[in-house]
PDB file of N, CA and C in Angstrom:
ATOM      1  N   UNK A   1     179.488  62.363  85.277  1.00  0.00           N
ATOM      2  CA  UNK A   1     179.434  62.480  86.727  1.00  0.00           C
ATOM      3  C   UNK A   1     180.232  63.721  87.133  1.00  0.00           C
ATOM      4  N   UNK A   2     179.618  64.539  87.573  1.00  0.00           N
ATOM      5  CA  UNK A   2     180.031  65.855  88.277  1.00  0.00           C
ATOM      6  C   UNK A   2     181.237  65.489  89.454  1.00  0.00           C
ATOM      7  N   UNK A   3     182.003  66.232  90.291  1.00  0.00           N
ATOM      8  CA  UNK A   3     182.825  66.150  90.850  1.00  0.00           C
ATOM      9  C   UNK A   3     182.168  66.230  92.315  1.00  0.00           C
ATOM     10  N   UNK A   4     181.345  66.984  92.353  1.00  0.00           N
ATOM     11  CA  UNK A   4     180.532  67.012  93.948  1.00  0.00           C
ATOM     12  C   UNK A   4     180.051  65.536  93.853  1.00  0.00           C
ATOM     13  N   UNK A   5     179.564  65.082  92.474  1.00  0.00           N
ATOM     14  CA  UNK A   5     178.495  63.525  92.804  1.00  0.00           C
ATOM     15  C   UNK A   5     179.648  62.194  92.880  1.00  0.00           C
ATOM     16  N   UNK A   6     181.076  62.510  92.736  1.00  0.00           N
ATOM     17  CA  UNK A   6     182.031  61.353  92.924  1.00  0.00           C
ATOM     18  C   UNK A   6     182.470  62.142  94.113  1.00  0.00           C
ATOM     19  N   UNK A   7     182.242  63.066  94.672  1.00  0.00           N
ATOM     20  CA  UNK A   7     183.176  63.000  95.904  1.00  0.00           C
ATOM     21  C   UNK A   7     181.604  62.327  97.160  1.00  0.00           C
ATOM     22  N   UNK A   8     180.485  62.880  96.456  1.00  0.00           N
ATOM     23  CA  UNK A   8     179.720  61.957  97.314  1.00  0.00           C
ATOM     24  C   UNK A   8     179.867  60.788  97.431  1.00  0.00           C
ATOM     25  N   UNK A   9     179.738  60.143  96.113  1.00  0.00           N
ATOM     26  CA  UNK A   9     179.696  58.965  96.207  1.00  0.00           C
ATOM     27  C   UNK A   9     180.965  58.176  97.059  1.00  0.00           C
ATOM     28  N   UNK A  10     182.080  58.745  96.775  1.00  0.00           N
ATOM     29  CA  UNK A  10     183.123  57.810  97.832  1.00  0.00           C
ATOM     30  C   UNK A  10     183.030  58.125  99.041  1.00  0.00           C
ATOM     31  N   UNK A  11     182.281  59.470  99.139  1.00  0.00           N
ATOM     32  CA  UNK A  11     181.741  59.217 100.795  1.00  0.00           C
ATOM     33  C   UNK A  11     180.964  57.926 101.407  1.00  0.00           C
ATOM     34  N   UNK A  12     179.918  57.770 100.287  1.00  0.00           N
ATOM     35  CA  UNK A  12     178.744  56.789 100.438  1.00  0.00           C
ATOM     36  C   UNK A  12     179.736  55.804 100.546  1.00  0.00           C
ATOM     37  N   UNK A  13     180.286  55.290  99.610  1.00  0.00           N
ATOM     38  CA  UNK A  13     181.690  53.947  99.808  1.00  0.00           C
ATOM     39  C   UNK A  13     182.450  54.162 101.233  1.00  0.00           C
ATOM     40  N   UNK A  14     182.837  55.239 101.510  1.00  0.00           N
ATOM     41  CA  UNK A  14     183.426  55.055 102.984  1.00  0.00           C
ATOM     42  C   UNK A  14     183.018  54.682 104.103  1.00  0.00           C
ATOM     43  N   UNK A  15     181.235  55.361 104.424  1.00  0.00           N
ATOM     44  CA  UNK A  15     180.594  55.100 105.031  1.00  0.00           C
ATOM     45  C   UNK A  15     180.413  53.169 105.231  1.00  0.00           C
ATOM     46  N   UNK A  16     180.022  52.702 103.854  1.00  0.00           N
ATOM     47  CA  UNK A  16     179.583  51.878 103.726  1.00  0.00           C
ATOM     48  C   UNK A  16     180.686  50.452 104.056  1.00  0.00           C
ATOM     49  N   UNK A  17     181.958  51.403 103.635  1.00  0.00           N
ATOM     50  CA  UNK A  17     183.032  50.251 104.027  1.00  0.00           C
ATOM     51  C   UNK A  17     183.068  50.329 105.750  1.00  0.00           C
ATOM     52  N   UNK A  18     183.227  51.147 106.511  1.00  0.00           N
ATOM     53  CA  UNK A  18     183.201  51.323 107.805  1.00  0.00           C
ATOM     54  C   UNK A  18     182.140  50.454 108.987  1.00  0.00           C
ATOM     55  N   UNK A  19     180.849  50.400 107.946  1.00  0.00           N
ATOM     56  CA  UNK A  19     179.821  49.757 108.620  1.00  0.00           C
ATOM     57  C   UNK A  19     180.303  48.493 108.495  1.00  0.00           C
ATOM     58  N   UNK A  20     180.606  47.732 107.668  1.00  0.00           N
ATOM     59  CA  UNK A  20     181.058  46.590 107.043  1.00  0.00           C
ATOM     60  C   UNK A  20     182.123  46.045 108.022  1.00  0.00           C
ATOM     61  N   UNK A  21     183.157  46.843 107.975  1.00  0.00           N
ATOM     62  CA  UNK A  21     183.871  46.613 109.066  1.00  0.00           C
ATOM     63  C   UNK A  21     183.737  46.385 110.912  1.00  0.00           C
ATOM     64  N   UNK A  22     182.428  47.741 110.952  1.00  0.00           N
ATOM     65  CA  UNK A  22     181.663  47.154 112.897  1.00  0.00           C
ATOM     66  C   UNK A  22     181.437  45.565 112.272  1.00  0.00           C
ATOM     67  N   UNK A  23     180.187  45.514 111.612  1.00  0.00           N
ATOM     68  CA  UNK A  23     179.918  43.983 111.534  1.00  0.00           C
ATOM     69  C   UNK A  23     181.221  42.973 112.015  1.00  0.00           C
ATOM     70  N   UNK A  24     182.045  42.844 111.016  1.00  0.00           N
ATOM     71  CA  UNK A  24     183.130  42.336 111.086  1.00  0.00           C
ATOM     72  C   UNK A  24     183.485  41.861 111.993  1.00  0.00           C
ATOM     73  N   UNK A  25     183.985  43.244 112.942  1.00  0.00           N
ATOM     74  CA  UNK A  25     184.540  43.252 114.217  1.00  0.00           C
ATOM     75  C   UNK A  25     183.651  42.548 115.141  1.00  0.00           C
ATOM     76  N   UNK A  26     182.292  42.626 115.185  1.00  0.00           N
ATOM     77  CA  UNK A  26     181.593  42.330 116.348  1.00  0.00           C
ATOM     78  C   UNK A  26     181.828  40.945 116.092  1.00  0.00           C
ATOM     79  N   UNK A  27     181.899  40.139 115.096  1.00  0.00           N
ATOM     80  CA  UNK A  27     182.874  38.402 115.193  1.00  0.00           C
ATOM     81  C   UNK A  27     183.422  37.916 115.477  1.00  0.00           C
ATOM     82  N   UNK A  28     184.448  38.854 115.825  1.00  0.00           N
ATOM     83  CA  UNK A  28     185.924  38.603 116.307  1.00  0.00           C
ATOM     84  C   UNK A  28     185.790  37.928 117.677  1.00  0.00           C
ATOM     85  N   UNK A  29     186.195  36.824 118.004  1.00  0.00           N
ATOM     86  CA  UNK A  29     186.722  36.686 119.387  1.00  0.00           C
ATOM     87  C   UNK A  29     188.383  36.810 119.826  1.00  0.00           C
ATOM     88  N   UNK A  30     188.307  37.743 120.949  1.00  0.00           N
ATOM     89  CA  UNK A  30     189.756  37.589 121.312  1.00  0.00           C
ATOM     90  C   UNK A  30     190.116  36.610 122.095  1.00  0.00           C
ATOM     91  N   UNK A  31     191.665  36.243 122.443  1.00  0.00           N
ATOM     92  CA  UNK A  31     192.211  35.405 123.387  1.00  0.00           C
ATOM     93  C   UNK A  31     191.894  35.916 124.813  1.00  0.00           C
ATOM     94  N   UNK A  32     191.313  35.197 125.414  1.00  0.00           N
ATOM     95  CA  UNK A  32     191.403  35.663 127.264  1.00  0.00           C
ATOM     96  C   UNK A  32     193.127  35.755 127.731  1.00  0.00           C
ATOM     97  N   UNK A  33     193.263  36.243 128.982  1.00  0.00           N
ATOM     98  CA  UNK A  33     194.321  36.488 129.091  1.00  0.00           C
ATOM     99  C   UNK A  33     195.188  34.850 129.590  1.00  0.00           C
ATOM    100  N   UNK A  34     194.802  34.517 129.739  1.00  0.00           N
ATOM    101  CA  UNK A  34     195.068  33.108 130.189  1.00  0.00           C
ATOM    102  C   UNK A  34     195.864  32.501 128.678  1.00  0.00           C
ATOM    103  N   UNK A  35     195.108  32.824 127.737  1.00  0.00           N
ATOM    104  CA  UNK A  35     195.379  31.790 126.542  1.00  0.00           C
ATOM    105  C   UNK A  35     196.387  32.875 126.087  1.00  0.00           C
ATOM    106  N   UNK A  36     196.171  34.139 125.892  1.00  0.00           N
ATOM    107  CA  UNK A  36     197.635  35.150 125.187  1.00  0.00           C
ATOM    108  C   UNK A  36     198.944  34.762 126.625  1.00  0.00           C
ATOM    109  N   UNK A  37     198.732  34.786 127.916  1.00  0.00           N
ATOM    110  CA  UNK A  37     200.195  34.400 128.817  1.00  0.00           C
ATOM    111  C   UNK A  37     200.841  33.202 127.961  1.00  0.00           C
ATOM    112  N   UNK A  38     199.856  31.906 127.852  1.00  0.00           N
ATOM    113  CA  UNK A  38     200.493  30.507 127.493  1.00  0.00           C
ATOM    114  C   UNK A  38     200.671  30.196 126.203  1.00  0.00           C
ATOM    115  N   UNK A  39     200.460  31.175 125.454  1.00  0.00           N
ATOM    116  CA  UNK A  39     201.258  31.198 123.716  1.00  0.00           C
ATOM    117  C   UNK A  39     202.309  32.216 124.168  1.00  0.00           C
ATOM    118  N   UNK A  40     202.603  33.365 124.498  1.00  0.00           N
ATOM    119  CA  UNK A  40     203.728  33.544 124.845  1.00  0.00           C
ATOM    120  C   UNK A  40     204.325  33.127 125.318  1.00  0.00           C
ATOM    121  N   UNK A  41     204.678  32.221 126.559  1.00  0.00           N
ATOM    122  CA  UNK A  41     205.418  31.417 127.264  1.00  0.00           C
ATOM    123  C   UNK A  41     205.738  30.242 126.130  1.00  0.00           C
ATOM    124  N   UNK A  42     205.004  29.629 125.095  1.00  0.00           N
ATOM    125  CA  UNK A  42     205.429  28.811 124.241  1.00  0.00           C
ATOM    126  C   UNK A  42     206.522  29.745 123.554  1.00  0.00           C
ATOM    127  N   UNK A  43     205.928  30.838 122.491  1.00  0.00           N
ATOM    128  CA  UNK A  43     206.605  31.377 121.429  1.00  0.00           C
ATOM    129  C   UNK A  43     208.270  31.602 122.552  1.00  0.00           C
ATOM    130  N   UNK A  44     208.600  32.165 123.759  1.00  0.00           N
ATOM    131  CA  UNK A  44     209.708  32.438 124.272  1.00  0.00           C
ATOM    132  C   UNK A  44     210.100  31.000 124.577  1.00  0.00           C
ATOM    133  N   UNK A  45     209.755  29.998 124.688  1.00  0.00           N
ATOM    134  CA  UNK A  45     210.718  28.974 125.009  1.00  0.00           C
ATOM    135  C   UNK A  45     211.001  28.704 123.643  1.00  0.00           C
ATOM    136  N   UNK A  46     210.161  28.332 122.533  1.00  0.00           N
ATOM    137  CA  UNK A  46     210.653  28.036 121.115  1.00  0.00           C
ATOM    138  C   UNK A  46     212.025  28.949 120.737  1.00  0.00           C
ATOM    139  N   UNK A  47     211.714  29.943 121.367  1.00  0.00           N
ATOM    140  CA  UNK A  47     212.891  30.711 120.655  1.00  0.00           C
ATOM    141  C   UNK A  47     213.942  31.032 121.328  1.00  0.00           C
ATOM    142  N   UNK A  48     214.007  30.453 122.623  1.00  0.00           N
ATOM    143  CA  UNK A  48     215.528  30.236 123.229  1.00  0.00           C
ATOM    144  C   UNK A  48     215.870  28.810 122.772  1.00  0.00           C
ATOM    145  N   UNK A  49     215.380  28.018 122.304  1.00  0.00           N
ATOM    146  CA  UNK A  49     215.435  26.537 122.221  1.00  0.00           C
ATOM    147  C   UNK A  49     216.033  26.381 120.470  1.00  0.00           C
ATOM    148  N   UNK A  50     215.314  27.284 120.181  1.00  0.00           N
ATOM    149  CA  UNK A  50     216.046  27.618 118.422  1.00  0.00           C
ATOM    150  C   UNK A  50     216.849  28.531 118.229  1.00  0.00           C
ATOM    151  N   UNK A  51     217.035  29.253 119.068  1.00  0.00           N
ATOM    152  CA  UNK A  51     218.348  30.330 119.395  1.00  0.00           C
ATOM    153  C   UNK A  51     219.617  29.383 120.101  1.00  0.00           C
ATOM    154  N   UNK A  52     219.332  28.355 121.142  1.00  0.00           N
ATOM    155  CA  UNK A  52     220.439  27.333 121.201  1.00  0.00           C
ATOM    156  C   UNK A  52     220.687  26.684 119.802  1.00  0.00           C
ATOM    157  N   UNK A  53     219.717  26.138 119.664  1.00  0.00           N
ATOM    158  CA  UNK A  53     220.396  25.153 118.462  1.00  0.00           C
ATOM    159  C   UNK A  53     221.198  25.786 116.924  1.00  0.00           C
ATOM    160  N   UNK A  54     220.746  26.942 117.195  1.00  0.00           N
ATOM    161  CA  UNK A  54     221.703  27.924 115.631  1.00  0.00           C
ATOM    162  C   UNK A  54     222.958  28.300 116.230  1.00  0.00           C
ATOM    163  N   UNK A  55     222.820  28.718 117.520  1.00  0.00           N
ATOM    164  CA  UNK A  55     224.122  28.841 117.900  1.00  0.00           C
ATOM    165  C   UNK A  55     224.943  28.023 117.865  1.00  0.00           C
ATOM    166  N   UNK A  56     224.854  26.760 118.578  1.00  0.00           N
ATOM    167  CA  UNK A  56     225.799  25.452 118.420  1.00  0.00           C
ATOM    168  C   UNK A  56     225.715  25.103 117.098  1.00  0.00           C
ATOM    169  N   UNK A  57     224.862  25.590 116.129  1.00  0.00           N
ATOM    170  CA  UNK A  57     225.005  25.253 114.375  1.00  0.00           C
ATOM    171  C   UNK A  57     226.218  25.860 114.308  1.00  0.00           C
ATOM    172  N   UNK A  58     225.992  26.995 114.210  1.00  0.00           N
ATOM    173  CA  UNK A  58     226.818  27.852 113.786  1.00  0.00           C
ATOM    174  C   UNK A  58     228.452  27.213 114.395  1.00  0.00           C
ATOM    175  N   UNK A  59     228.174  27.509 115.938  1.00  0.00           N
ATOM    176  CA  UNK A  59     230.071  27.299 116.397  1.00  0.00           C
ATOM    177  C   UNK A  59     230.531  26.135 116.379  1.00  0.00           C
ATOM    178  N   UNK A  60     229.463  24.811 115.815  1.00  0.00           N
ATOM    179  CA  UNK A  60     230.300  23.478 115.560  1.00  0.00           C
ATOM    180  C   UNK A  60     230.376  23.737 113.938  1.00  0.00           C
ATOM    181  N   UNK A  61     229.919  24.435 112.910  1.00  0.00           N
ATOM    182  CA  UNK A  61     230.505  24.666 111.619  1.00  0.00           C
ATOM    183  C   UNK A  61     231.529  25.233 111.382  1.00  0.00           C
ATOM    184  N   UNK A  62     231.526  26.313 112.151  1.00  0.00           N
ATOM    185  CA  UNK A  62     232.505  27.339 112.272  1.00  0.00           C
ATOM    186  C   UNK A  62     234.009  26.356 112.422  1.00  0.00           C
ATOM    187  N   UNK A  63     233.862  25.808 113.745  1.00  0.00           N
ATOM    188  CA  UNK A  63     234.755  24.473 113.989  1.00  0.00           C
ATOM    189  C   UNK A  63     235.884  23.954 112.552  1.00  0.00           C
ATOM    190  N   UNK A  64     234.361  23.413 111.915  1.00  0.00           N
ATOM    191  CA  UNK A  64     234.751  22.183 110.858  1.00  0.00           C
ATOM    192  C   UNK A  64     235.519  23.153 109.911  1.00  0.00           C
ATOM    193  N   UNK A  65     235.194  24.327 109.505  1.00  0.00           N
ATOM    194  CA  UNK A  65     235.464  25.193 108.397  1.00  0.00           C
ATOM    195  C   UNK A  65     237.228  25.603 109.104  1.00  0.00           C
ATOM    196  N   UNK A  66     237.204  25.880 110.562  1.00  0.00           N
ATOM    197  CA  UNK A  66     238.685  26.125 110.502  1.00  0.00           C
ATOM    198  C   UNK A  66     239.485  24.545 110.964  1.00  0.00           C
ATOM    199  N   UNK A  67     239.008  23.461 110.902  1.00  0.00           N
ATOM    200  CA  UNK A  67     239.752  22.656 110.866  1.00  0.00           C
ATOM    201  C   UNK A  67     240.333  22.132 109.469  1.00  0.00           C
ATOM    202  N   UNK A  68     239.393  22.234 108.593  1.00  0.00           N
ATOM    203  CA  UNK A  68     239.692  22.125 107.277  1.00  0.00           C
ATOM    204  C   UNK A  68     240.495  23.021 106.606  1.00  0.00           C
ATOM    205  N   UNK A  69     240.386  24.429 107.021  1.00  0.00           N
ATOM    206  CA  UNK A  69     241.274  25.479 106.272  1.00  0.00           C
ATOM    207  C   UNK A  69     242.614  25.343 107.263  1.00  0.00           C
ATOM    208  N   UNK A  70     242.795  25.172 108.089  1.00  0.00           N
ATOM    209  CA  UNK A  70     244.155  24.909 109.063  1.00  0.00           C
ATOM    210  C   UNK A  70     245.026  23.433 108.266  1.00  0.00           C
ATOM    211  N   UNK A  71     244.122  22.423 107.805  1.00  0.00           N
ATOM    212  CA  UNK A  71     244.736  20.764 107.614  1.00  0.00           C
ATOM    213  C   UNK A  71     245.403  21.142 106.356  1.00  0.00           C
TER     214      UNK A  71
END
């Protein structure tokens, strides 16, 4: 195989991956905006709600660790 007929050919492969990919895409459904607002509004409450609870992990361990190293 000559070097012009492999640089064709991965043209032909590029092409061919690209088409492959429209298909693809035209499958896809996205979220309306309605449904991306109310998974964000979940994901931000989850994560003030698990950002409380590591915190109070943390400063009631913290606690135990200097009550024990103080006794």
């Amino acid at each position: 195989m000559t070097a012009m007929e492999k640089v064709t050919a991965f043209v032909q492969d590029q092409i061919q991956f690209f088409r492959e990919v429209k298909v693809e895409l035209q499958k896809v459904t996205f979220p309306t905006r309605q449904e991306t607002v109310g998974s964000t509004i979940v994901v931000l409450i989850l994560t003030v709600i698990i950002g409380i609870y590591l915190g109070f992990s943390d400063w009631a361990l913290a606690r135990i660790v200097q009550m024990l190293l103080q006794g």
